[in-house]
N, C-alpha and C. Protein backbone atom coordinates (compact mmCIF):
# COMPACT_ATOMS: atom_id res chain seq x y z
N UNK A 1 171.06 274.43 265.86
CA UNK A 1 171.00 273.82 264.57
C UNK A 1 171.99 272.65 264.48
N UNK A 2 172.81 272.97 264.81
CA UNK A 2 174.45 271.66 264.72
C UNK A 2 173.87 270.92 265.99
N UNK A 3 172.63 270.92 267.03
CA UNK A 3 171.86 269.87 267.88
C UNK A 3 170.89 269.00 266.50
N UNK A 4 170.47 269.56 265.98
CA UNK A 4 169.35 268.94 265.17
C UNK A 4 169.87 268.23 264.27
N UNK A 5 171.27 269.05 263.31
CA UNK A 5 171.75 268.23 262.80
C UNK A 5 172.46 266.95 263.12
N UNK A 6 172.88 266.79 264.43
CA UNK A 6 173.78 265.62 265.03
C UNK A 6 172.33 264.59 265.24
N UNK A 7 171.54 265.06 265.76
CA UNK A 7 169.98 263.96 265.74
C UNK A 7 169.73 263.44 264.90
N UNK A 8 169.49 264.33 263.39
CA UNK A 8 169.21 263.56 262.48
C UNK A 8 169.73 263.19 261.63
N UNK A 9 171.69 263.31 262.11
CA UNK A 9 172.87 262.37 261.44
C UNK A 9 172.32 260.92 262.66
N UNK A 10 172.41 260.77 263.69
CA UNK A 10 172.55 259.88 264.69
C UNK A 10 171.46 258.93 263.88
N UNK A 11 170.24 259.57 264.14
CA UNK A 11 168.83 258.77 263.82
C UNK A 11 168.78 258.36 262.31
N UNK A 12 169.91 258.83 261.56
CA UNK A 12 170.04 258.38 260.14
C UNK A 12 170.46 256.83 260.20
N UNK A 13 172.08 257.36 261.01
CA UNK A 13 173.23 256.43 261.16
C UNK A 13 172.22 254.94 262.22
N UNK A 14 171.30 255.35 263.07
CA UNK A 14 170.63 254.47 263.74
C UNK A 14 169.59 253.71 262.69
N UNK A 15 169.12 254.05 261.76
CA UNK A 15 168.06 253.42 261.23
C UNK A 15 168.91 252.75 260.11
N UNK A 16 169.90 253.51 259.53
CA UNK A 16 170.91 252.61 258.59
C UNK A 16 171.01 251.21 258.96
N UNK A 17 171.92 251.34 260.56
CA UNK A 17 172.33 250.16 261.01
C UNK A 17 171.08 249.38 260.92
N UNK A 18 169.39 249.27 261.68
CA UNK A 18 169.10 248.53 261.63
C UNK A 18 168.21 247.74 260.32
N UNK A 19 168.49 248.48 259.64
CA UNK A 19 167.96 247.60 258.30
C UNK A 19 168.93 246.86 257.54
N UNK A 20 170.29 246.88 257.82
CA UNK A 20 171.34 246.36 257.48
C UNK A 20 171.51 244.91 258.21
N UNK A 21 171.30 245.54 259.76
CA UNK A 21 171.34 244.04 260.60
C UNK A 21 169.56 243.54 260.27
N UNK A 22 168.65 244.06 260.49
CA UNK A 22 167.31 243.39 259.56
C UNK A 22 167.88 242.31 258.22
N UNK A 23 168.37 243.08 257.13
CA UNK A 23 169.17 242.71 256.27
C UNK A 23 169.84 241.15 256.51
N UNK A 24 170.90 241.08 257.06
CA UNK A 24 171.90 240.52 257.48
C UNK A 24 170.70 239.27 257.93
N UNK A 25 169.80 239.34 259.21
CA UNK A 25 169.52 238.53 259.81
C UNK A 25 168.58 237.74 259.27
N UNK A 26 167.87 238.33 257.60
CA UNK A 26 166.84 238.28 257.38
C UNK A 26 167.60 237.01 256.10
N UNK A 27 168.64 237.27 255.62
CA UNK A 27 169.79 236.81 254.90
C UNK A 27 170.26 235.44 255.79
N UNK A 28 170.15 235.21 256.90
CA UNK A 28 170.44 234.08 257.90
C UNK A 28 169.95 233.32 258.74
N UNK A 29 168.52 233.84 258.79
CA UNK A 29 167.43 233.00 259.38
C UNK A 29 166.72 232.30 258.69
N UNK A 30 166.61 231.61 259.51
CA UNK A 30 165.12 230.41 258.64
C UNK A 30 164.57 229.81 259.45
N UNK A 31 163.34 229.17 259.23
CA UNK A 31 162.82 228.52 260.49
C UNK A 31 161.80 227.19 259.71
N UNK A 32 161.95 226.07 260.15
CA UNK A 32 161.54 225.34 259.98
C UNK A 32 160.28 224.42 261.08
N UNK A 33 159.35 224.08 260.41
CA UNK A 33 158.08 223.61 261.13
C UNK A 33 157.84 221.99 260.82
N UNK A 34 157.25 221.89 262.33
CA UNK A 34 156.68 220.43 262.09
C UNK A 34 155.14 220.20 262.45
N UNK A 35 154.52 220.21 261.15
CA UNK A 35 153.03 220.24 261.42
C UNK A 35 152.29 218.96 261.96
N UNK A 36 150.93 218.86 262.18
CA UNK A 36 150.26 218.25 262.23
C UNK A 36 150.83 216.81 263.06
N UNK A 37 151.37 216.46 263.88
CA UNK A 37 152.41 215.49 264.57
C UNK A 37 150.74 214.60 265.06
N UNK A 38 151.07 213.54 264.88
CA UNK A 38 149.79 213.03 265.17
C UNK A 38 150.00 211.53 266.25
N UNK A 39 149.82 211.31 267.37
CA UNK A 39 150.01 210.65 268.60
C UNK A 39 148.42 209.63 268.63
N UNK A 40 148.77 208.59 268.58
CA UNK A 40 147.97 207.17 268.30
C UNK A 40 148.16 206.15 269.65
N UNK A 41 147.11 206.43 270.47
CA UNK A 41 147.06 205.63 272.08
C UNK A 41 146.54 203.77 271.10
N UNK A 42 147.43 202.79 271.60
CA UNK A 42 146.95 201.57 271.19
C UNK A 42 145.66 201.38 271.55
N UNK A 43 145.01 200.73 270.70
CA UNK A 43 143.73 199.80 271.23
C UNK A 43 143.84 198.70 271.33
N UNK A 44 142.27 198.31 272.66
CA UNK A 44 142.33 197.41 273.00
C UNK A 44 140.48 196.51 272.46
N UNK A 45 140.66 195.87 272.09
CA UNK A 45 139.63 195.56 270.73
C UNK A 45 139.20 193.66 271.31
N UNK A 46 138.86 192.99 271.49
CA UNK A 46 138.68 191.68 272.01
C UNK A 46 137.44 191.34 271.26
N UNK A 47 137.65 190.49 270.45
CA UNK A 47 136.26 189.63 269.45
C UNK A 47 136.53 188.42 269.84
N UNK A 48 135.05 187.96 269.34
CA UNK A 48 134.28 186.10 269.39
C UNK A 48 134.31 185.83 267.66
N UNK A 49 134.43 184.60 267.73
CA UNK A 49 134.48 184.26 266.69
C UNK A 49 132.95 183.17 266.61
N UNK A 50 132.17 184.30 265.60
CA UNK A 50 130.66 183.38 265.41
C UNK A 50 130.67 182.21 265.16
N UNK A 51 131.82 181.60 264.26
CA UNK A 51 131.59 180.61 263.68
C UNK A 51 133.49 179.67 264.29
N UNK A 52 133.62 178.52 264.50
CA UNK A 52 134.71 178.60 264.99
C UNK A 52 135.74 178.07 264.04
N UNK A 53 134.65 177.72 262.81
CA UNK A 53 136.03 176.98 261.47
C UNK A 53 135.83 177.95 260.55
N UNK A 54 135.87 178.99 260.93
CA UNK A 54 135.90 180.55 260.05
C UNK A 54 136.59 181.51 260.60
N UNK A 55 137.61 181.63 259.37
CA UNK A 55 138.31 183.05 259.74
C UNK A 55 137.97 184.92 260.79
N UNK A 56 138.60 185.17 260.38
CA UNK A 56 138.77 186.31 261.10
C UNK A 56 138.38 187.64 260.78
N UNK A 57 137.96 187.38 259.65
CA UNK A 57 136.75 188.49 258.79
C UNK A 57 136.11 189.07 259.39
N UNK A 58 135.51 190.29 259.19
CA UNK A 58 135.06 191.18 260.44
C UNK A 58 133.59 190.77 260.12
N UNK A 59 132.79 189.73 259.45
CA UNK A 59 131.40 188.95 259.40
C UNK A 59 131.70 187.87 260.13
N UNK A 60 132.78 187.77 260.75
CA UNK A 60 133.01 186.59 261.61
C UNK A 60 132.74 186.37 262.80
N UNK A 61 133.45 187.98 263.72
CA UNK A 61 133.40 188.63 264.40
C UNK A 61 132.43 189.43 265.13
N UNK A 62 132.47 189.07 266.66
CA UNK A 62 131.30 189.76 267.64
C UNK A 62 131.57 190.07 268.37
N UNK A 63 131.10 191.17 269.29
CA UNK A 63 131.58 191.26 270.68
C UNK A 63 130.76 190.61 271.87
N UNK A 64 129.60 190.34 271.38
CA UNK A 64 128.89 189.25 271.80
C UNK A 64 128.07 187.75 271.25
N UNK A 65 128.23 187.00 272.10
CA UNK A 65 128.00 185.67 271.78
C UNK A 65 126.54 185.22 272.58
N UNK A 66 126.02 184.72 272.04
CA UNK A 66 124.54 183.55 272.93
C UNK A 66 125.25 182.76 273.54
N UNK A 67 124.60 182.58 275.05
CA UNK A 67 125.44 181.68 275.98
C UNK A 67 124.72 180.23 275.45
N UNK A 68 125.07 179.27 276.17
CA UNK A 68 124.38 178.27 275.74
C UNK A 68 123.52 177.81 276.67
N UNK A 69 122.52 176.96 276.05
CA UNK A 69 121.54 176.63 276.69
C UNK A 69 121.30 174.94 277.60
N UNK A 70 122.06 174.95 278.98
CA UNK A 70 122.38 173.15 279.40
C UNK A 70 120.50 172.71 280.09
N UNK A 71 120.35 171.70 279.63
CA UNK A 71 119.04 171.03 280.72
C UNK A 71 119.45 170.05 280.80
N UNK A 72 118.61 169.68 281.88
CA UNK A 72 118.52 168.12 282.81
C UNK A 72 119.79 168.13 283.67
N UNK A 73 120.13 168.56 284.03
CA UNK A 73 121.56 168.75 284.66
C UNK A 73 120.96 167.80 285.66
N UNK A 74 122.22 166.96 286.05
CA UNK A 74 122.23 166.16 287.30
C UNK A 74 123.03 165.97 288.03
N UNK A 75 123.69 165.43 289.12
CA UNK A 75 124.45 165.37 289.34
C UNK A 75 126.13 163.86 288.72
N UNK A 76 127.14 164.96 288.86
CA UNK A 76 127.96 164.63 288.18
C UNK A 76 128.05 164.51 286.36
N UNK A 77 127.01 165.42 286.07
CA UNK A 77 127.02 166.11 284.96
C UNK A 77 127.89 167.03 284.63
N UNK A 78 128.43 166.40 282.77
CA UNK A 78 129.91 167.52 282.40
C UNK A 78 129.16 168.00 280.84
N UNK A 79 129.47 169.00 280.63
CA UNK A 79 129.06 169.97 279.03
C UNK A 79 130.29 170.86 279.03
N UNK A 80 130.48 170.58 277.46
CA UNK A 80 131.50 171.60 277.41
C UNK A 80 130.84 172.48 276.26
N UNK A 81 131.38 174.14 276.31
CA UNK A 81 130.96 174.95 275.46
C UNK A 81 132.25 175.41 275.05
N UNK A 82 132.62 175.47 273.46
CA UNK A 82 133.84 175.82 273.29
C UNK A 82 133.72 177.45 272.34
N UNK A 83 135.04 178.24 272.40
CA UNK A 83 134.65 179.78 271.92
C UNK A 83 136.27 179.74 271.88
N UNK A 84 136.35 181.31 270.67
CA UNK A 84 137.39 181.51 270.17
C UNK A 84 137.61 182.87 270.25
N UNK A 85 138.44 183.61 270.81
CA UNK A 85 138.77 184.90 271.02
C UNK A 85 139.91 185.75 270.27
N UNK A 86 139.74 186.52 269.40
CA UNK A 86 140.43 187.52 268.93
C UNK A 86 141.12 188.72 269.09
N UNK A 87 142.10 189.08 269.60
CA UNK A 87 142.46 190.32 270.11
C UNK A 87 143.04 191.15 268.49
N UNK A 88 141.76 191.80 268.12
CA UNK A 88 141.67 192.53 267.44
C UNK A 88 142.11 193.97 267.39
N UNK A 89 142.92 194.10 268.49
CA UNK A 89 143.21 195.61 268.76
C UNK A 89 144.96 195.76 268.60
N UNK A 90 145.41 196.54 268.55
CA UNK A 90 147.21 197.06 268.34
C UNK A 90 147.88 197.09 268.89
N UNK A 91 147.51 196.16 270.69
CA UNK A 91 148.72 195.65 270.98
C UNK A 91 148.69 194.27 271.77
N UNK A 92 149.28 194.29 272.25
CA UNK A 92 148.99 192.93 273.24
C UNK A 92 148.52 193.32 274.71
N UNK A 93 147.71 192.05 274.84
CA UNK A 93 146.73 192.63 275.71
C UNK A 93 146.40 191.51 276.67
N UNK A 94 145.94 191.76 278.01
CA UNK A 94 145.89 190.18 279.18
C UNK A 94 144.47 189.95 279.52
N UNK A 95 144.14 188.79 279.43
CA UNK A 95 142.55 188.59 279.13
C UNK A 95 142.32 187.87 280.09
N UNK A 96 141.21 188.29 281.19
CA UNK A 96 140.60 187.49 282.39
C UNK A 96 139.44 187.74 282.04
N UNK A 97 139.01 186.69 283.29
CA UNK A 97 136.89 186.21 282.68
C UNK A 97 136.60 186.26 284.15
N UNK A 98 135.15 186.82 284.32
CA UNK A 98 134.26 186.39 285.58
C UNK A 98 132.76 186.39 285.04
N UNK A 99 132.62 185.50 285.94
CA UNK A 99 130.71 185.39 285.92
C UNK A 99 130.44 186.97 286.04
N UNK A 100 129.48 187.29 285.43
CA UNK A 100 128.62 188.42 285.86
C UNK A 100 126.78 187.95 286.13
N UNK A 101 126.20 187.92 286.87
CA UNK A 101 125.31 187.38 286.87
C UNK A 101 124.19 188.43 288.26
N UNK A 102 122.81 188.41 288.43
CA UNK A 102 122.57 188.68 289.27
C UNK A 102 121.88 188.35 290.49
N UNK A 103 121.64 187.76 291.69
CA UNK A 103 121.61 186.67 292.07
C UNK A 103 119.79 186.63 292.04
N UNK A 104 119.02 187.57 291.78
CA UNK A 104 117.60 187.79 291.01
C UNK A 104 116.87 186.53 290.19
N UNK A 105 118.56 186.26 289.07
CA UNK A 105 118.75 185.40 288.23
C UNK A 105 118.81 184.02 288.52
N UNK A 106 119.15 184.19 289.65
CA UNK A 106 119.41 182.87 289.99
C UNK A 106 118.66 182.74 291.59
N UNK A 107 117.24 182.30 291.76
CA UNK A 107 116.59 182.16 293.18
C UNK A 107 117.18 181.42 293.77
N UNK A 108 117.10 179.85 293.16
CA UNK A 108 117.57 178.51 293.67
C UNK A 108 118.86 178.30 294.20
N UNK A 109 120.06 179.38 293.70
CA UNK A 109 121.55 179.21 294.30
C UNK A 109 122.18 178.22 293.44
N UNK A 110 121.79 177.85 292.09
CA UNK A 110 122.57 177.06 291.48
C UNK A 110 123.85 177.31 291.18
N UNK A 111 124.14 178.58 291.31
CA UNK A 111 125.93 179.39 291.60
C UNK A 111 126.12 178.60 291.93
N UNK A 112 126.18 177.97 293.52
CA UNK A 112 126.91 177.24 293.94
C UNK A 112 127.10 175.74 293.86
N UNK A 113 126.33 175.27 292.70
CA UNK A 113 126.42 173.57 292.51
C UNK A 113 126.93 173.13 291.24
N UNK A 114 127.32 174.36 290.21
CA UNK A 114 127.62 174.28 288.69
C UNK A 114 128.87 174.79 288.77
N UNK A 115 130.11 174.42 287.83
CA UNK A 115 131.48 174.71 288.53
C UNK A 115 131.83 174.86 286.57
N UNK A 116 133.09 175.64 286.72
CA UNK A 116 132.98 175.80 285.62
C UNK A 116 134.87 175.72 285.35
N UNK A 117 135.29 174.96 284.56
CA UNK A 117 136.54 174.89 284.52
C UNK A 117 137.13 175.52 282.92
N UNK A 118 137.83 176.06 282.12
CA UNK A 118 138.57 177.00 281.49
C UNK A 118 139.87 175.87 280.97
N UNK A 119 139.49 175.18 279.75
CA UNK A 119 140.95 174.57 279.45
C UNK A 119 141.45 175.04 277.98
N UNK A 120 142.72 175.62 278.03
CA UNK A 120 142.97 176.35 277.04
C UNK A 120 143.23 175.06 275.92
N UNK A 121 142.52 175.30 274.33
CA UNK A 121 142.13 174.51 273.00
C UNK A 121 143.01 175.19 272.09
N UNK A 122 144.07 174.04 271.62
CA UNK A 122 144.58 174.46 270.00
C UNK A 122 143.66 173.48 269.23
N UNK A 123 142.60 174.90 268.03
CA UNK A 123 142.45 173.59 267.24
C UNK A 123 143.22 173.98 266.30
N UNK A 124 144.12 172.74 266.17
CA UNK A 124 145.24 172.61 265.14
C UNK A 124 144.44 172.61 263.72
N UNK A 125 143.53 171.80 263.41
CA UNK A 125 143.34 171.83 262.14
C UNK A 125 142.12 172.85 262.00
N UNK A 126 141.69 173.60 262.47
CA UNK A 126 140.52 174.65 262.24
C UNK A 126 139.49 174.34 262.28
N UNK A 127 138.83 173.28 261.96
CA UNK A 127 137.87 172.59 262.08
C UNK A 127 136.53 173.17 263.47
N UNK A 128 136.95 173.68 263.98
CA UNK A 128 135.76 174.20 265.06
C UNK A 128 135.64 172.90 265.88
N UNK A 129 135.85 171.68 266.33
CA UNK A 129 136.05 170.93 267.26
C UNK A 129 137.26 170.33 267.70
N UNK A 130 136.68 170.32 268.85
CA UNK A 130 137.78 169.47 269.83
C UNK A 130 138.17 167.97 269.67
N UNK A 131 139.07 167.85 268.91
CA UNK A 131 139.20 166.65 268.68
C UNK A 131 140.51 166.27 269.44
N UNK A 132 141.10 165.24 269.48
CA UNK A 132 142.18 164.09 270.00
C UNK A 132 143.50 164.81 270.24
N UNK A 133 143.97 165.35 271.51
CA UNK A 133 145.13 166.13 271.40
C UNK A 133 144.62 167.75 271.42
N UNK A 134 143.69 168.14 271.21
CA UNK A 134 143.61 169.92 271.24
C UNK A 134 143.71 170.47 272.66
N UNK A 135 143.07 169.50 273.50
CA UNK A 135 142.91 170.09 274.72
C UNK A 135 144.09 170.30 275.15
N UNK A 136 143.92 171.32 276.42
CA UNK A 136 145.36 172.11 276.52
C UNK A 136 145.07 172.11 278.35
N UNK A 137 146.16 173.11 279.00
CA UNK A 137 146.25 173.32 280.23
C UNK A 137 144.75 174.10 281.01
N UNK A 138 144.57 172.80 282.02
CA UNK A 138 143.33 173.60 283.01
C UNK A 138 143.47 174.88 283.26
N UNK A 139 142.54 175.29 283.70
CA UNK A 139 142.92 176.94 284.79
C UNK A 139 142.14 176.83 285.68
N UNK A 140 141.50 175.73 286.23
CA UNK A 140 141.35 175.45 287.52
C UNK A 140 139.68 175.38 287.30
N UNK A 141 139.37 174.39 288.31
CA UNK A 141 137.74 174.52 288.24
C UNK A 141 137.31 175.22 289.51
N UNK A 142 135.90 176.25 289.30
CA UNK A 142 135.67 177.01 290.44
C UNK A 142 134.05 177.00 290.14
N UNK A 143 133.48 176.68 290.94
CA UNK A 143 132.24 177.31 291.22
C UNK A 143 131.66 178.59 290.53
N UNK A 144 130.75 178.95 289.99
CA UNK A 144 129.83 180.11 289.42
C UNK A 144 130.24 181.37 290.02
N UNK A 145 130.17 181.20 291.61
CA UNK A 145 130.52 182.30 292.58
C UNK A 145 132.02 182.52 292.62
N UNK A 146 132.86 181.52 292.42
CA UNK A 146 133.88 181.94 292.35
C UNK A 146 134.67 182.58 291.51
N UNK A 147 133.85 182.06 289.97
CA UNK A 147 134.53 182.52 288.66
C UNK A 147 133.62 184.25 288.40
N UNK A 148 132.67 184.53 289.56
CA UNK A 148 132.57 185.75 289.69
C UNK A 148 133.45 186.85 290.76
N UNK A 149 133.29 186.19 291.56
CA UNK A 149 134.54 186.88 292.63
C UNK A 149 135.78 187.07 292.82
N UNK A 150 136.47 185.87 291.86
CA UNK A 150 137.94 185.34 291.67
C UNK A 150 138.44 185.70 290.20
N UNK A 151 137.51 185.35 289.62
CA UNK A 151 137.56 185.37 288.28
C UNK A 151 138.71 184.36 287.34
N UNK A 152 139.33 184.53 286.52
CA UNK A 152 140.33 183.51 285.61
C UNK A 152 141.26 184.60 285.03
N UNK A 153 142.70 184.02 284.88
CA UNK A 153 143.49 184.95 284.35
C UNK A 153 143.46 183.97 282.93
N UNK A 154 142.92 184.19 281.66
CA UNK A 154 143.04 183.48 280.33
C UNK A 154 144.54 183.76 280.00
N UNK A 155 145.01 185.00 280.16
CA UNK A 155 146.46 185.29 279.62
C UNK A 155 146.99 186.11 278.55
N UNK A 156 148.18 186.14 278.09
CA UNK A 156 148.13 187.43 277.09
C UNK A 156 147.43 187.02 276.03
N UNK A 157 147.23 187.66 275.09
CA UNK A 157 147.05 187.60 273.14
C UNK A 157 147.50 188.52 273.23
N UNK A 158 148.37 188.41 271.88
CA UNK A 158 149.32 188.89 270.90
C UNK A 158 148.26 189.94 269.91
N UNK A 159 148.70 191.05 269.19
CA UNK A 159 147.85 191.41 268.07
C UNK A 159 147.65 190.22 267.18
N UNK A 160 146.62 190.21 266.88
CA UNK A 160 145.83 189.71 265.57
C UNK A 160 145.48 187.61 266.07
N UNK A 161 146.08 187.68 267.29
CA UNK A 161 146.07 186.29 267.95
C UNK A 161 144.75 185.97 268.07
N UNK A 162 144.40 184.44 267.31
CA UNK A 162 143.13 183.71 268.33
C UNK A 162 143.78 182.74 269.06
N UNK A 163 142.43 182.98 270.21
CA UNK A 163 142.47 181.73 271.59
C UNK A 163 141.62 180.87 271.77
N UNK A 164 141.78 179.69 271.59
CA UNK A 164 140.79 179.19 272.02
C UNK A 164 140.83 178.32 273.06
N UNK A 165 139.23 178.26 273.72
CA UNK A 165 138.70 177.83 275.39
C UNK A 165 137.57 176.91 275.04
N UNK A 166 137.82 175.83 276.08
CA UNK A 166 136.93 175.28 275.88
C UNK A 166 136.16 175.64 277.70
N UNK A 167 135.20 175.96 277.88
CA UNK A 167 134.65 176.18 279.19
C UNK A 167 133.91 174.78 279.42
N UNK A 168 134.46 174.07 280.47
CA UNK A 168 133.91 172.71 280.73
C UNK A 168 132.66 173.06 281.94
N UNK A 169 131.55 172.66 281.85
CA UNK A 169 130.81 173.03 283.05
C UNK A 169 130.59 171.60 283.55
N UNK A 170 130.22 171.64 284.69
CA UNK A 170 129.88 170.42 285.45
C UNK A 170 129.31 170.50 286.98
N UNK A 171 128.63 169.41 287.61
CA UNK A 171 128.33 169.33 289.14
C UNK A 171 128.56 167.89 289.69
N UNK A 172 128.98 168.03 290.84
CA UNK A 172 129.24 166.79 291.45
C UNK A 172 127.88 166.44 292.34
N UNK A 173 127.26 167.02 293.34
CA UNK A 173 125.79 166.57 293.97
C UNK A 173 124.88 167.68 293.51
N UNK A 174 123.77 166.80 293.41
CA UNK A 174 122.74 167.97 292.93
C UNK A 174 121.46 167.30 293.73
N UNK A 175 121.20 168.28 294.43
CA UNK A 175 119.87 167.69 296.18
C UNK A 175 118.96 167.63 294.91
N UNK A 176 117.96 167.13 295.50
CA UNK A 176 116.13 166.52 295.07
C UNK A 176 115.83 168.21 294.87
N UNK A 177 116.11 168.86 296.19
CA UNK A 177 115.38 169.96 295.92
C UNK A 177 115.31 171.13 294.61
N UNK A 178 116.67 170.63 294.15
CA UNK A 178 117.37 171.51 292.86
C UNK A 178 116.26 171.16 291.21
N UNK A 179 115.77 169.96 291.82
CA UNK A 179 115.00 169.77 290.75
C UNK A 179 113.63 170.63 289.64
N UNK A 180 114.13 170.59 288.58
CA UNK A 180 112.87 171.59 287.99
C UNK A 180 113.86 173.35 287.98
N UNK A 181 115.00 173.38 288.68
CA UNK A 181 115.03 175.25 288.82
C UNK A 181 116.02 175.09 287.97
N UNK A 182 116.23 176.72 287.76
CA UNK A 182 117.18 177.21 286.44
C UNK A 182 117.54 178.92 287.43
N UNK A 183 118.38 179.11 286.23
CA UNK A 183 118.99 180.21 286.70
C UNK A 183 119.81 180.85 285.07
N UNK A 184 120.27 182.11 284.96
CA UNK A 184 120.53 182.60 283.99
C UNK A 184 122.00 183.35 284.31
N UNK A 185 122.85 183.21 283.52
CA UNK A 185 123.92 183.78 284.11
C UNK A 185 125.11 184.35 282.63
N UNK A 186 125.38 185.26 283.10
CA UNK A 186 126.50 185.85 281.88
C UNK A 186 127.61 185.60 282.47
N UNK A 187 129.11 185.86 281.10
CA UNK A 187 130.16 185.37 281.16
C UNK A 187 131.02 187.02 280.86
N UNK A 188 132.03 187.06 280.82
CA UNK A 188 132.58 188.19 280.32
C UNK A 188 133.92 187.50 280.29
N UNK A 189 134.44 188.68 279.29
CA UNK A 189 136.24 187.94 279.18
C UNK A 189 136.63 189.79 278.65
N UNK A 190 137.32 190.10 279.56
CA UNK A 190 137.95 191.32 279.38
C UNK A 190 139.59 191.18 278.89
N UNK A 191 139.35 192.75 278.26
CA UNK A 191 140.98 192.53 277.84
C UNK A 191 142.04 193.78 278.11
N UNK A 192 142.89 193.74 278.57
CA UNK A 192 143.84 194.83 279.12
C UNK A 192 144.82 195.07 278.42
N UNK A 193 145.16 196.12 278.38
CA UNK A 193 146.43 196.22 277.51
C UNK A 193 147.74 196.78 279.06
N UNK A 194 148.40 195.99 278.89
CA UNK A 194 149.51 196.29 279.80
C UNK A 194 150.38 197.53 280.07
């Protein structure tokens, strides 16, 4: 009996203590949370500007453009097509261009007689042309095939930055035989975020 009683003094004195330290700890803890933590990867977003003496309005804005349409090409023939690029995305980002084209598109090989040169355009007054002073630094003239294989480094944009390019096309000899053919060819201008 004085066994049973010492057990269920012990198991008294044991369950006392732990509702006291329960007690105590329950009296000194706390715990604090951080919900919903929400992690945002930048984008990388690259627009045309439809119209080039118009803002930046998202009716402005394309991700694609109609190439343009050159005839009679001859030799030592120059056209320029000018375009305005938006880096519409949240951070800064490095923008190169290559032909994409398929050579299906092109039977005759005019890749190799149409050259296409990249001169970076401030238009200062908005106006959508190139007027007296806008033109800016070459980036080199290359062949169709080259501005597919090599491609162009255009360079950074900034968030919310436009660029503008004027793409000069041109040929220096153009054979008898070239006469009458065409060929179809796309452009691309990608954008990276660093």
């Amino acid at each position: 009996m004085k066994v049973k009683k010492r057990i269920v003094t012990f198991a008294s004195f044991a369950l006392l203590t732990g509702l006291l330290v329960g007690v105590v700890l329950a009296a000194f803890a706390d715990k604090g949370k951080i919900l919903g933590s929400t992690f945002s990867v930048g984008s990388s977003d690259l627009k045309f500007l439809t119209n080039l003496s118009g803002g930046i309005d998202s009716g402005n804005l394309s991700d694609e453009l109609q190439g343009p349409g050159f005839a009679n090409i001859s030799s030592n023939w120059t056209m320029d097509y000018t375009l305005k690029m938006l880096n519409n995305g949240t951070s800064q980002v490095q923008v190169t261009s290559n032909a994409n084209y398929l050579t299906a598109n092109d039977p005759d090989d005019l890749r190799n007689i149409i050259f296409v040169e990249p001169l970076e355009w401030n238009d200062s007054n908005g106006d959508g042309l190139v007027d007296t002073g806008e033109e800016g630094q070459s980036l080199g003239r290359k062949t169709l095939v080259k501005w597919k294989t090599e491609g162009y480094n255009i360079g950074a944009l900034n968030q919310g930055e436009v660029k503008g390019l004027i793409l000069r096309f041109s040929t220096d000899t153009v054979s008898d035989t070239k006469q009458g053919k065409s060929g179809v060819f796309d452009f691309e201008f990608d954008s990276i975020s660093p």
